[in-house]
N, C-alpha and C. Protein backbone atom coordinates (compact mmCIF):
# COMPACT_ATOMS: atom_id res chain seq x y z
N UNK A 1 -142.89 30.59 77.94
CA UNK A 1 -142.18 29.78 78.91
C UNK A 1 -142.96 28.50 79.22
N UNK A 2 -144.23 28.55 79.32
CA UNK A 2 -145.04 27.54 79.06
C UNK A 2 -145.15 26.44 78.33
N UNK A 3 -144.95 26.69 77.20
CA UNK A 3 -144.72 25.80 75.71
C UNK A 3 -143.22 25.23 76.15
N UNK A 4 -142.53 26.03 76.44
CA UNK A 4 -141.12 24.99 76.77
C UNK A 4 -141.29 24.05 78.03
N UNK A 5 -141.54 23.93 78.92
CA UNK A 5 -141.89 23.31 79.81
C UNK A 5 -142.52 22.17 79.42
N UNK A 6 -144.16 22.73 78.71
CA UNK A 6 -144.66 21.36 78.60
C UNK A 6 -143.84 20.49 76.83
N UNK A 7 -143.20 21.15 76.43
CA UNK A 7 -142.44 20.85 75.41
C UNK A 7 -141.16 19.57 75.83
N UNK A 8 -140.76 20.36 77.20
CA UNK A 8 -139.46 19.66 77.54
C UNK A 8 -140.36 18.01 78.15
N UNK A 9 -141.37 18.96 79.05
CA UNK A 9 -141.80 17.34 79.87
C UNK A 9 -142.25 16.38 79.04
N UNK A 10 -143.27 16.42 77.41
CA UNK A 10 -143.20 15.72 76.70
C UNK A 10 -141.71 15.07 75.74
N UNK A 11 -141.15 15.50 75.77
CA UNK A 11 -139.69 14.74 75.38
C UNK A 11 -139.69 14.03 76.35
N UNK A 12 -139.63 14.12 77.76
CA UNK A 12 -138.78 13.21 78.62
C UNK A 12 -139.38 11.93 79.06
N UNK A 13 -141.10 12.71 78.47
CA UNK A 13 -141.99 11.49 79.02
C UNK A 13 -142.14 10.73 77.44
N UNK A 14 -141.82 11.38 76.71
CA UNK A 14 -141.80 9.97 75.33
C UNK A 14 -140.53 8.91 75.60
N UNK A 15 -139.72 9.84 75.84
CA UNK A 15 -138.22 8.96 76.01
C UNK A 15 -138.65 7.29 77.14
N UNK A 16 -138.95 7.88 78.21
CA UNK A 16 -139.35 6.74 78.70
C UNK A 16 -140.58 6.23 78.47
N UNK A 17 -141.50 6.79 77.82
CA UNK A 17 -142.64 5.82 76.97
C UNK A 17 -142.04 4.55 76.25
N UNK A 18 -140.85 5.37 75.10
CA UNK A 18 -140.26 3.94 74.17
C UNK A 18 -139.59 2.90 75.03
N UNK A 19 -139.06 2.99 76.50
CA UNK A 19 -138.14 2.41 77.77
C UNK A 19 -139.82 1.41 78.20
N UNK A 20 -140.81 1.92 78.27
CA UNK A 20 -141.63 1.31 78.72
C UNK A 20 -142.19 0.52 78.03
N UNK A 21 -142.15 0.57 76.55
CA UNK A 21 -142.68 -0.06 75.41
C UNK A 21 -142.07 -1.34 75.23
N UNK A 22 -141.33 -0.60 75.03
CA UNK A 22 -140.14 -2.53 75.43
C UNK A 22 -139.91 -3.30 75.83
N UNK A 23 -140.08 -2.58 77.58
CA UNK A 23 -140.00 -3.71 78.94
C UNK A 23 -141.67 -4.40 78.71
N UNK A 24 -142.47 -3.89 77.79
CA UNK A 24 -143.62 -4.45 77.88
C UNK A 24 -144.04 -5.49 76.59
N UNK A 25 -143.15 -5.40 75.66
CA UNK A 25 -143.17 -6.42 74.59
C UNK A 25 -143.89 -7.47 74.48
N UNK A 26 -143.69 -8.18 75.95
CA UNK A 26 -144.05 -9.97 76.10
C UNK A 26 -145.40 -9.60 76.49
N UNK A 27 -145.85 -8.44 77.08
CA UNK A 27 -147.34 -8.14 77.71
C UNK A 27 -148.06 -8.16 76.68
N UNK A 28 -147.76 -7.33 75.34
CA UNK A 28 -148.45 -7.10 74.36
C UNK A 28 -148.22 -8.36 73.28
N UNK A 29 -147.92 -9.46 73.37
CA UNK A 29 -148.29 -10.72 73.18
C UNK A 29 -149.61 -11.01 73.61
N UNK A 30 -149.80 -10.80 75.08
CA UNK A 30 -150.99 -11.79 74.78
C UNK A 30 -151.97 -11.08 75.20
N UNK A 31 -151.63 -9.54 75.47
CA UNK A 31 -152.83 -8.80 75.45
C UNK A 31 -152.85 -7.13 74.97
N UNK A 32 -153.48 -6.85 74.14
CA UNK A 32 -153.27 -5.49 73.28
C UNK A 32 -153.78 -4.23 74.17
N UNK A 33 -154.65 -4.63 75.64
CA UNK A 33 -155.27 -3.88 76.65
C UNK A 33 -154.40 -3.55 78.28
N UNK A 34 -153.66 -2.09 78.19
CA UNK A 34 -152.91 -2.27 78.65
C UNK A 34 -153.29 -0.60 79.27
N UNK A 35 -153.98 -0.52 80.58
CA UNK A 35 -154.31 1.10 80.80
C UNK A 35 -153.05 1.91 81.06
N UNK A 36 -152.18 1.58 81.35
CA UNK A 36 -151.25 2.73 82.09
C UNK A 36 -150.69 2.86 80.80
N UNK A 37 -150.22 2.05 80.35
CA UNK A 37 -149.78 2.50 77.96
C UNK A 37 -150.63 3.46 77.61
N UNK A 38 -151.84 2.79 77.93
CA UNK A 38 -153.18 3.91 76.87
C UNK A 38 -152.86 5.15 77.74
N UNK A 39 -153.17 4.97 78.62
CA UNK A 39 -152.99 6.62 79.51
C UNK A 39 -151.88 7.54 79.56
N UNK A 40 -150.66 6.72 79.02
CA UNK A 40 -149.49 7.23 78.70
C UNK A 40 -149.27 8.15 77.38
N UNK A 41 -150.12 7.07 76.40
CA UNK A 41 -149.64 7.42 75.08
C UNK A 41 -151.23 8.45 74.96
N UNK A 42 -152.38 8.75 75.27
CA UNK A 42 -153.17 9.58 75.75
C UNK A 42 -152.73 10.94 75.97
N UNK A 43 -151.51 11.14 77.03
CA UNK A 43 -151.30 12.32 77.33
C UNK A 43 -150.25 12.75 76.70
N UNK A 44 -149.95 11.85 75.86
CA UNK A 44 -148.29 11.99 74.70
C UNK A 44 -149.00 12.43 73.38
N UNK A 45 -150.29 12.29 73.29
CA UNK A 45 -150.84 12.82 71.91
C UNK A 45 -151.73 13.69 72.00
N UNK A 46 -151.99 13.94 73.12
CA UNK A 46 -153.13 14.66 73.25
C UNK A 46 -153.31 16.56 72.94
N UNK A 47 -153.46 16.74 71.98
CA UNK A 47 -153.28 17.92 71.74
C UNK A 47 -153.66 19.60 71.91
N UNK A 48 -154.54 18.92 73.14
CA UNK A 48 -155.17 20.19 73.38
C UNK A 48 -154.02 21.38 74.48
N UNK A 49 -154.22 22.78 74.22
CA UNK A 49 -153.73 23.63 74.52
C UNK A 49 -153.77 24.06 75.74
N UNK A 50 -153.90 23.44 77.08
CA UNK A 50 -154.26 24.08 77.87
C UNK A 50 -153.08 24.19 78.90
């Protein structure tokens, strides 16, 4: 039941990762350093089991 949960909350939080990626387009023009992205995409890959 676990695995689905954090299964479901990563879907919902990629979905609006790509919503956030976008609205941020013009940011990543003129700068590739962007913490709340990194910290986003951090906990979107992060693969540990716990």
């Amino acid at each position: 039941m676990r695995y689905f949960f954090k299964g479901t909350v990563k879907f919902i939080v990629s979905n609006i990762a790509v919503v956030f990626t976008i609205m941020l387009l013009p940011v990543f023009l003129i700068t590739d350093t962007v913490p709340v992205f990194d910290e986003l995409m951090s906990f979107l890959f992060d693969n540990h089991n716990t």
